[in-house]
PDB file of N, CA and C in Angstrom:
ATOM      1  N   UNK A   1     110.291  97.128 108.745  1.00  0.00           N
ATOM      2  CA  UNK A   1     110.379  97.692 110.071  1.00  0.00           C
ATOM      3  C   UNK A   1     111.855  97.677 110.491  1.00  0.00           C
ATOM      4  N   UNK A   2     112.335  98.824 111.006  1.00  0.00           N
ATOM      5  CA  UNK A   2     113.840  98.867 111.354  1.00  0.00           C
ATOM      6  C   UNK A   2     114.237  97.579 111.970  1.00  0.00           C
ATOM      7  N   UNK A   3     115.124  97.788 112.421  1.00  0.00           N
ATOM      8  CA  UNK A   3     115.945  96.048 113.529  1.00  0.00           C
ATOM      9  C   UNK A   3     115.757  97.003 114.928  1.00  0.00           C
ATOM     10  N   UNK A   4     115.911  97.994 115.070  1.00  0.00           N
ATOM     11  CA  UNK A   4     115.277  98.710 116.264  1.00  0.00           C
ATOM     12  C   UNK A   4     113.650  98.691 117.261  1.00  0.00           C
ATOM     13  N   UNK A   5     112.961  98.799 116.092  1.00  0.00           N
ATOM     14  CA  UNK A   5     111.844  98.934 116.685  1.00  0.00           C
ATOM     15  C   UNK A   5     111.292  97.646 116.514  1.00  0.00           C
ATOM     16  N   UNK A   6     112.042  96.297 116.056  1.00  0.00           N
ATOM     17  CA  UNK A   6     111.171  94.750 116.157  1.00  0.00           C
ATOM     18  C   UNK A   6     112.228  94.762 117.741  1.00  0.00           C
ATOM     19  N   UNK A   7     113.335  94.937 118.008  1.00  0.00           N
ATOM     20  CA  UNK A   7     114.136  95.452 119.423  1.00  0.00           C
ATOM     21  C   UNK A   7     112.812  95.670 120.184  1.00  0.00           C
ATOM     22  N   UNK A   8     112.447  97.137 120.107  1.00  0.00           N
ATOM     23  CA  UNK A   8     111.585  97.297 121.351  1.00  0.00           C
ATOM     24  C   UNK A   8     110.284  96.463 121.913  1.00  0.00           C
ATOM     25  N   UNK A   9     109.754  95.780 120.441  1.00  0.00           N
ATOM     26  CA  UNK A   9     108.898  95.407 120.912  1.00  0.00           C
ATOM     27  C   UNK A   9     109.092  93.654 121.135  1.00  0.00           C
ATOM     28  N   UNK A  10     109.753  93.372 120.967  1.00  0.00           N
ATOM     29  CA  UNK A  10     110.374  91.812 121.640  1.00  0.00           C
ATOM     30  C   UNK A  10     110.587  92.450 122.844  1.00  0.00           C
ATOM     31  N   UNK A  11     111.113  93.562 123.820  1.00  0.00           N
ATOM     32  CA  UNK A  11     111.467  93.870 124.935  1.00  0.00           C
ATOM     33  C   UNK A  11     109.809  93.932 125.821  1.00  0.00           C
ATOM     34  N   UNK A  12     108.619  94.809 124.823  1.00  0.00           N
ATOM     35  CA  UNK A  12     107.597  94.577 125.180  1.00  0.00           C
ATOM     36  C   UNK A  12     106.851  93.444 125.808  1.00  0.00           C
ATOM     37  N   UNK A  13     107.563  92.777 124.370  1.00  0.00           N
ATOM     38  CA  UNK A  13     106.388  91.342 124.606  1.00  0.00           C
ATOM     39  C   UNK A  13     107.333  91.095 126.396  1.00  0.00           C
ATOM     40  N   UNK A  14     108.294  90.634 125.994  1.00  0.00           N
ATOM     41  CA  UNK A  14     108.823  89.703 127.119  1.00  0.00           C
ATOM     42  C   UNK A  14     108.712  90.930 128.505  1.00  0.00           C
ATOM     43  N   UNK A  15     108.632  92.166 128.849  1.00  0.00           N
ATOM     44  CA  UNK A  15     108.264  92.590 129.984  1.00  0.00           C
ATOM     45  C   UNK A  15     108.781  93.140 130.481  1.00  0.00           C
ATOM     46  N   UNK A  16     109.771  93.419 129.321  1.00  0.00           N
ATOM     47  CA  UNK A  16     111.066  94.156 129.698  1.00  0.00           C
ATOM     48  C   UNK A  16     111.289  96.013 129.691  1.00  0.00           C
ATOM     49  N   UNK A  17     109.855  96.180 129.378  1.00  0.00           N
ATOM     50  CA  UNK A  17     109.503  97.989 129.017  1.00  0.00           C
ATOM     51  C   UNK A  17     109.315  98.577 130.490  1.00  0.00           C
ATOM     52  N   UNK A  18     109.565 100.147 130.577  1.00  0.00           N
ATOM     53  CA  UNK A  18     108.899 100.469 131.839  1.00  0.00           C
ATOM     54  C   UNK A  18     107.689 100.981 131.291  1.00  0.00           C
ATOM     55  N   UNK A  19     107.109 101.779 132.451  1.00  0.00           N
ATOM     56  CA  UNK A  19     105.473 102.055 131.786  1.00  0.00           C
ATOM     57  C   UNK A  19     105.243 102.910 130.567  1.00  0.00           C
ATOM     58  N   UNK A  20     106.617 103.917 131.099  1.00  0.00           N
ATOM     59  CA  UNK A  20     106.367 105.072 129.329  1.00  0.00           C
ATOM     60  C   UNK A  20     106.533 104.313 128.239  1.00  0.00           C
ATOM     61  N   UNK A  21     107.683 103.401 128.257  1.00  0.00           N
ATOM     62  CA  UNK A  21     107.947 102.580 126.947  1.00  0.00           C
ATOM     63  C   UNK A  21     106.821 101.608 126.544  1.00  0.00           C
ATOM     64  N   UNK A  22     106.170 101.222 127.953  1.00  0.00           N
ATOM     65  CA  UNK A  22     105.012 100.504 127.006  1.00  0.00           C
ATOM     66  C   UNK A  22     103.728 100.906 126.014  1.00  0.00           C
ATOM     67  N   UNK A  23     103.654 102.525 126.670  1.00  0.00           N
ATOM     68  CA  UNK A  23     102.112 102.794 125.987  1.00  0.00           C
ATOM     69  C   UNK A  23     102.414 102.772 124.177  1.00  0.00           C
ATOM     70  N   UNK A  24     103.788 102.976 124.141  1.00  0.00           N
ATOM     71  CA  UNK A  24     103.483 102.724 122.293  1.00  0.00           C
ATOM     72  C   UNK A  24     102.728 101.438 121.713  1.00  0.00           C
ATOM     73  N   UNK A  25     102.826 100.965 122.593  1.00  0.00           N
ATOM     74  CA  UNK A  25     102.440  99.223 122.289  1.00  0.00           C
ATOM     75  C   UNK A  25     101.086  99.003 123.099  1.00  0.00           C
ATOM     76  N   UNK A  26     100.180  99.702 123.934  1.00  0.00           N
ATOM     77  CA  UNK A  26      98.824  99.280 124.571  1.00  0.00           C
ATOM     78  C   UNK A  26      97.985 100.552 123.764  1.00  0.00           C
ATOM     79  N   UNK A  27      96.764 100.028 123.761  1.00  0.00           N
ATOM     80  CA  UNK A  27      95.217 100.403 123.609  1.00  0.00           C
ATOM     81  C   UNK A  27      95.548 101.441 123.613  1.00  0.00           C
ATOM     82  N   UNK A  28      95.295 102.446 122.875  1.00  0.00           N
ATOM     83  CA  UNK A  28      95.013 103.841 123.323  1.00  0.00           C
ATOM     84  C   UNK A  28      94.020 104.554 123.385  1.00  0.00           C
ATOM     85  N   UNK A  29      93.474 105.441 123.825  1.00  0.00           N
ATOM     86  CA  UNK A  29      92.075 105.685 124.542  1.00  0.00           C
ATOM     87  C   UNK A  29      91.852 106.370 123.059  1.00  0.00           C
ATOM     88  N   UNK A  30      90.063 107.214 122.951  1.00  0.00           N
ATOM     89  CA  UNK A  30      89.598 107.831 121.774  1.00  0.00           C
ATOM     90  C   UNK A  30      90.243 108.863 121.527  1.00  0.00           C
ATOM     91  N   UNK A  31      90.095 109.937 122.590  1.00  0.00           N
ATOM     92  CA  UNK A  31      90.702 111.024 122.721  1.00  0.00           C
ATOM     93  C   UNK A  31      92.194 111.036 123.665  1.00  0.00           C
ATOM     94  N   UNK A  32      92.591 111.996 122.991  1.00  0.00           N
ATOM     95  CA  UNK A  32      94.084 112.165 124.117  1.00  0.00           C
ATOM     96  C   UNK A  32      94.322 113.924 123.639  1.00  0.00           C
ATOM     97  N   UNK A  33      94.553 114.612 124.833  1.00  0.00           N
ATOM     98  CA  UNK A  33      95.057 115.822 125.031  1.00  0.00           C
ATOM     99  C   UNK A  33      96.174 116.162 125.632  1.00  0.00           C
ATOM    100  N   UNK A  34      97.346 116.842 124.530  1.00  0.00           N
ATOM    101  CA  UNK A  34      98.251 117.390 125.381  1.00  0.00           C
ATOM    102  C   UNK A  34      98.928 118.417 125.838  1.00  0.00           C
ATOM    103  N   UNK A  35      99.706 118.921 126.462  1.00  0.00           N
ATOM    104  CA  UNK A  35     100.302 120.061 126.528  1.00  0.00           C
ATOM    105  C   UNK A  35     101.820 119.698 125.919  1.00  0.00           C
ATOM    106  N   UNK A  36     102.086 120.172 124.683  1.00  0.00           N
ATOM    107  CA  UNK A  36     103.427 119.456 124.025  1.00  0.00           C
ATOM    108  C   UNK A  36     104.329 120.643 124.618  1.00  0.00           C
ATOM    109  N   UNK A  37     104.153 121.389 124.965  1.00  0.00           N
ATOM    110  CA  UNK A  37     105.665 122.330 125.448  1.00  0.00           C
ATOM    111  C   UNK A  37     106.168 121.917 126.915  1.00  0.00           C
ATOM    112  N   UNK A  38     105.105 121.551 127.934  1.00  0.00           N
ATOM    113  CA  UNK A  38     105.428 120.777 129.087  1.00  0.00           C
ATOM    114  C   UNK A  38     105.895 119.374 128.866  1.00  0.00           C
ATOM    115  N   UNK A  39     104.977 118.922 128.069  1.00  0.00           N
ATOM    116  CA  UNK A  39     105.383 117.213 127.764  1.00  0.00           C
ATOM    117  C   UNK A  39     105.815 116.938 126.011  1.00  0.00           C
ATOM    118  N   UNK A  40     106.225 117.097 126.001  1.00  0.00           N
ATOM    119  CA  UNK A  40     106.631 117.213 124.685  1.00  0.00           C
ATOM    120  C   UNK A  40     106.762 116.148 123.702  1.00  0.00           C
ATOM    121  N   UNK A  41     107.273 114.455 124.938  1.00  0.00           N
ATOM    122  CA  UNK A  41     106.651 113.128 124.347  1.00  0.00           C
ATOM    123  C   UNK A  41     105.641 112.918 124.933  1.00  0.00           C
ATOM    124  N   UNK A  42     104.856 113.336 125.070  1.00  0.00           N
ATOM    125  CA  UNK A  42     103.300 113.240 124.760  1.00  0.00           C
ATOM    126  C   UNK A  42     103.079 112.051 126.164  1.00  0.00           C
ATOM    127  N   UNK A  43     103.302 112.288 126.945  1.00  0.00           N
ATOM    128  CA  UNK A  43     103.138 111.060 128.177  1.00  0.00           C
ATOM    129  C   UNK A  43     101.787 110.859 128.443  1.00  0.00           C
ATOM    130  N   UNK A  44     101.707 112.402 129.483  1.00  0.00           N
ATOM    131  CA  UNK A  44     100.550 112.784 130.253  1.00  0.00           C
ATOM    132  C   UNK A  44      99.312 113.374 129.316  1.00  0.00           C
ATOM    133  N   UNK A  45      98.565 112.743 129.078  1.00  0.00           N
ATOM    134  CA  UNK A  45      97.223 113.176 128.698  1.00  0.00           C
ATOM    135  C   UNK A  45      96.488 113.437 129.237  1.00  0.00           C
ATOM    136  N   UNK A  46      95.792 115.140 128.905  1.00  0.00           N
ATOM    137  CA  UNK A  46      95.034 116.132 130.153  1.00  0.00           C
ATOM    138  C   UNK A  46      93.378 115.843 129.961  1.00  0.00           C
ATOM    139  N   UNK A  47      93.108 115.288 128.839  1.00  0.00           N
ATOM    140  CA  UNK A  47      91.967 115.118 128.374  1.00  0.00           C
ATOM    141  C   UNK A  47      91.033 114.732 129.611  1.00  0.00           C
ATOM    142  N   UNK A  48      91.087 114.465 130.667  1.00  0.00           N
ATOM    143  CA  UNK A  48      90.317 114.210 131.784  1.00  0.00           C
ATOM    144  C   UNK A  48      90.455 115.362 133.190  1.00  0.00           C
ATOM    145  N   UNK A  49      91.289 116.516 132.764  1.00  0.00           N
ATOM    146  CA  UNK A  49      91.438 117.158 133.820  1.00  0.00           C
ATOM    147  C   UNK A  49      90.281 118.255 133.590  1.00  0.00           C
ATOM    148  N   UNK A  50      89.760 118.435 134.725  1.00  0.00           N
ATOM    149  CA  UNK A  50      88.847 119.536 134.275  1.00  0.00           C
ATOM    150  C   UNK A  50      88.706 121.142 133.872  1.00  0.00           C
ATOM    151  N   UNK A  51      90.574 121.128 134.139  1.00  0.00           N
ATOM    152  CA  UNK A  51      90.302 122.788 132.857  1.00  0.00           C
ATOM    153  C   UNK A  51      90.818 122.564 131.514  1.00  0.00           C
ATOM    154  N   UNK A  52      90.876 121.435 130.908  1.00  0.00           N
ATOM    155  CA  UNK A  52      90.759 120.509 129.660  1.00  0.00           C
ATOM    156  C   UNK A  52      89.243 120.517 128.736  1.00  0.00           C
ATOM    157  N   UNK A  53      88.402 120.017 129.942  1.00  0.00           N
ATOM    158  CA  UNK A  53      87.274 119.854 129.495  1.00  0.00           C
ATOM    159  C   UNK A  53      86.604 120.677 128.225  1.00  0.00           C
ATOM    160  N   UNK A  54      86.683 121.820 128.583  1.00  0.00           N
ATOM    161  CA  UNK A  54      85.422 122.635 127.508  1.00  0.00           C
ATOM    162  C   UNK A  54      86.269 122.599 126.152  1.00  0.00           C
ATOM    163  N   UNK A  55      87.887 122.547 126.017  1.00  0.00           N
ATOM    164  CA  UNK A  55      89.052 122.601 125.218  1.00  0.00           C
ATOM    165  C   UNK A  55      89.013 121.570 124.573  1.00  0.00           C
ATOM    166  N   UNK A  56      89.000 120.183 125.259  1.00  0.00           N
ATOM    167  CA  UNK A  56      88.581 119.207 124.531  1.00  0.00           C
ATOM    168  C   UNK A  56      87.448 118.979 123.720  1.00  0.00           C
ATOM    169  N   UNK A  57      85.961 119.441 123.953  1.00  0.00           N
ATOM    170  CA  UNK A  57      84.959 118.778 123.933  1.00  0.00           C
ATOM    171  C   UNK A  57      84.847 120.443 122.645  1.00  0.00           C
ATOM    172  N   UNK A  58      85.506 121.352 122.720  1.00  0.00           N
ATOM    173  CA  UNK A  58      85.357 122.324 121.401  1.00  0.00           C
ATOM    174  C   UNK A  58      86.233 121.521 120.168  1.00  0.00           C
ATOM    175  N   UNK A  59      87.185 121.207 120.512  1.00  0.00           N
ATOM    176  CA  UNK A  59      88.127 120.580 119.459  1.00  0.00           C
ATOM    177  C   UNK A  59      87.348 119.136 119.079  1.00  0.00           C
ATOM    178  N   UNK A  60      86.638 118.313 119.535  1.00  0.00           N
ATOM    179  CA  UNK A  60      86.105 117.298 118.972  1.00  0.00           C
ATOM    180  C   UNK A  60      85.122 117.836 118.683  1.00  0.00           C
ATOM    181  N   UNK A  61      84.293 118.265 118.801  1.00  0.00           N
ATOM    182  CA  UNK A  61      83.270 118.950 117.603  1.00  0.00           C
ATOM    183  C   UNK A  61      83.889 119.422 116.646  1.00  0.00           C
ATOM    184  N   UNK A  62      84.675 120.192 116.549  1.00  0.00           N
ATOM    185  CA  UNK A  62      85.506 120.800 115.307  1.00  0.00           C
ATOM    186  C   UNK A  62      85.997 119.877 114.572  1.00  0.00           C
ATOM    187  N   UNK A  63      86.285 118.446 115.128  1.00  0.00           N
ATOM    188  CA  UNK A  63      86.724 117.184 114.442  1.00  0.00           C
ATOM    189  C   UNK A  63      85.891 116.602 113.267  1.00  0.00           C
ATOM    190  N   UNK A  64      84.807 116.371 114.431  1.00  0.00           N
ATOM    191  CA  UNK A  64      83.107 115.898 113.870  1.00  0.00           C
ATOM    192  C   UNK A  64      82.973 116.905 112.833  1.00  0.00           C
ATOM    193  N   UNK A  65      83.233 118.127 112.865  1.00  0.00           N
ATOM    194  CA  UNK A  65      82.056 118.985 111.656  1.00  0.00           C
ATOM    195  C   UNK A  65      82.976 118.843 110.460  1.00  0.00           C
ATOM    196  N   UNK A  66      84.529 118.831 110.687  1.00  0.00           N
ATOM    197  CA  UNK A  66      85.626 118.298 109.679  1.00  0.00           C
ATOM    198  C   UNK A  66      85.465 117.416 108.583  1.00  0.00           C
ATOM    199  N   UNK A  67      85.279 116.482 109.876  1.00  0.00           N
ATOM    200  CA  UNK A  67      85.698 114.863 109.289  1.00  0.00           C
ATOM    201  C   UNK A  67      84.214 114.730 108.174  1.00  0.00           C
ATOM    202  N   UNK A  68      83.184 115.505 108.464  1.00  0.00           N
ATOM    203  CA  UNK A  68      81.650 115.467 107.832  1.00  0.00           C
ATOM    204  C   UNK A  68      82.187 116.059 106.743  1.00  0.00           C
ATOM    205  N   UNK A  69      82.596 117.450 106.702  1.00  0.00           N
ATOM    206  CA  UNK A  69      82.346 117.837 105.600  1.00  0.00           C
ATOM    207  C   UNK A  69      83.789 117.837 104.544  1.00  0.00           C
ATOM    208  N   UNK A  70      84.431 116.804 104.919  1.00  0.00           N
ATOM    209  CA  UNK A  70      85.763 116.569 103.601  1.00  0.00           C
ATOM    210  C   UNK A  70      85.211 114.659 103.600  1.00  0.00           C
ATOM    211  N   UNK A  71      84.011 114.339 104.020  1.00  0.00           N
ATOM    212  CA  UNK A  71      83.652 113.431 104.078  1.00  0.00           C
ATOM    213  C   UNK A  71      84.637 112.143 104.493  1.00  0.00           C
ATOM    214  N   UNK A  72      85.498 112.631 105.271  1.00  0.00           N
ATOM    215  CA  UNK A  72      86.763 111.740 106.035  1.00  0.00           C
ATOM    216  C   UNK A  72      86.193 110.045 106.604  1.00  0.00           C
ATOM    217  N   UNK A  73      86.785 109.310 105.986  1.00  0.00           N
ATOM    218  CA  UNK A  73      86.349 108.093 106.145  1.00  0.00           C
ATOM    219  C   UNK A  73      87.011 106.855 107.529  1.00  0.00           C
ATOM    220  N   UNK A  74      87.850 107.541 108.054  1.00  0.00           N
ATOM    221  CA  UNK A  74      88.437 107.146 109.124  1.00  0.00           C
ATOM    222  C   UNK A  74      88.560 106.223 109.967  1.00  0.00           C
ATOM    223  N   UNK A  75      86.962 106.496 110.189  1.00  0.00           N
ATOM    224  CA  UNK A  75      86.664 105.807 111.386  1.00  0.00           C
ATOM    225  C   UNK A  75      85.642 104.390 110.462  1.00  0.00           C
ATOM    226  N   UNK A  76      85.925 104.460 109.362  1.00  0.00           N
ATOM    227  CA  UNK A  76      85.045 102.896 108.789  1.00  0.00           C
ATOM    228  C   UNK A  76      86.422 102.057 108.597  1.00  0.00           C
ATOM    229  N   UNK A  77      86.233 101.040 109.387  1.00  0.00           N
ATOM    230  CA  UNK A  77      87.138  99.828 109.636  1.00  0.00           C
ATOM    231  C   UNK A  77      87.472  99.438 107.808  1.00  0.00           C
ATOM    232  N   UNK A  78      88.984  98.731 107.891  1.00  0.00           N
ATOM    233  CA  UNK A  78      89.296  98.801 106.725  1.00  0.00           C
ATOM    234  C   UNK A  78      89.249  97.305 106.359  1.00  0.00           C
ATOM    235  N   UNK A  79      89.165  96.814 105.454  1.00  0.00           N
ATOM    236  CA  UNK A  79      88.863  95.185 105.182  1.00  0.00           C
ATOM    237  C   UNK A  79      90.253  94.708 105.399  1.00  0.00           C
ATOM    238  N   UNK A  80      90.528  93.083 105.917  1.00  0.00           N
ATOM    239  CA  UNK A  80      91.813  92.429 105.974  1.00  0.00           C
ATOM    240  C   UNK A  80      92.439  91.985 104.291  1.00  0.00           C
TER     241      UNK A  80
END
């Protein structure tokens, strides 16, 4: 790992991030939608706005019928 990015996240731990800098480092939700030409680092995720909706919920089916048929294993947790 660079000497940079063990940097940011010692700044993390100790509390030293503002909110954009922290989400590299918190939970991130299932889905996330963006508009990359408005946001381009990916901040704001639309996935909850409601002219998102039908956009989202076509593209995760298209995920689902994907991930089925190249039999994509992804989402099975990987052993320690």
């Amino acid at each position: 790992m660079p000497a940079n990015c063990r940097a940011y996240e010692a700044a993390y731990e100790a509390g030293n991030t503002n909110e954009i800098q922290s989400l590299f480092y918190e939970p991130k939700p299932l889905e996330q939608f963006f508009d990359t030409g408005a946001d381009p680092w990916q901040v704001d995720t639309l996935v909850e706005q409601p002219a998102s909706k039908a956009r989202v919920k076509s593209m995760s089916e298209e995920m689902d019928r994907w991930m089925l048929e190249t039999r994509d294993v992804g989402l099975i947790p990987e052993l320690d």
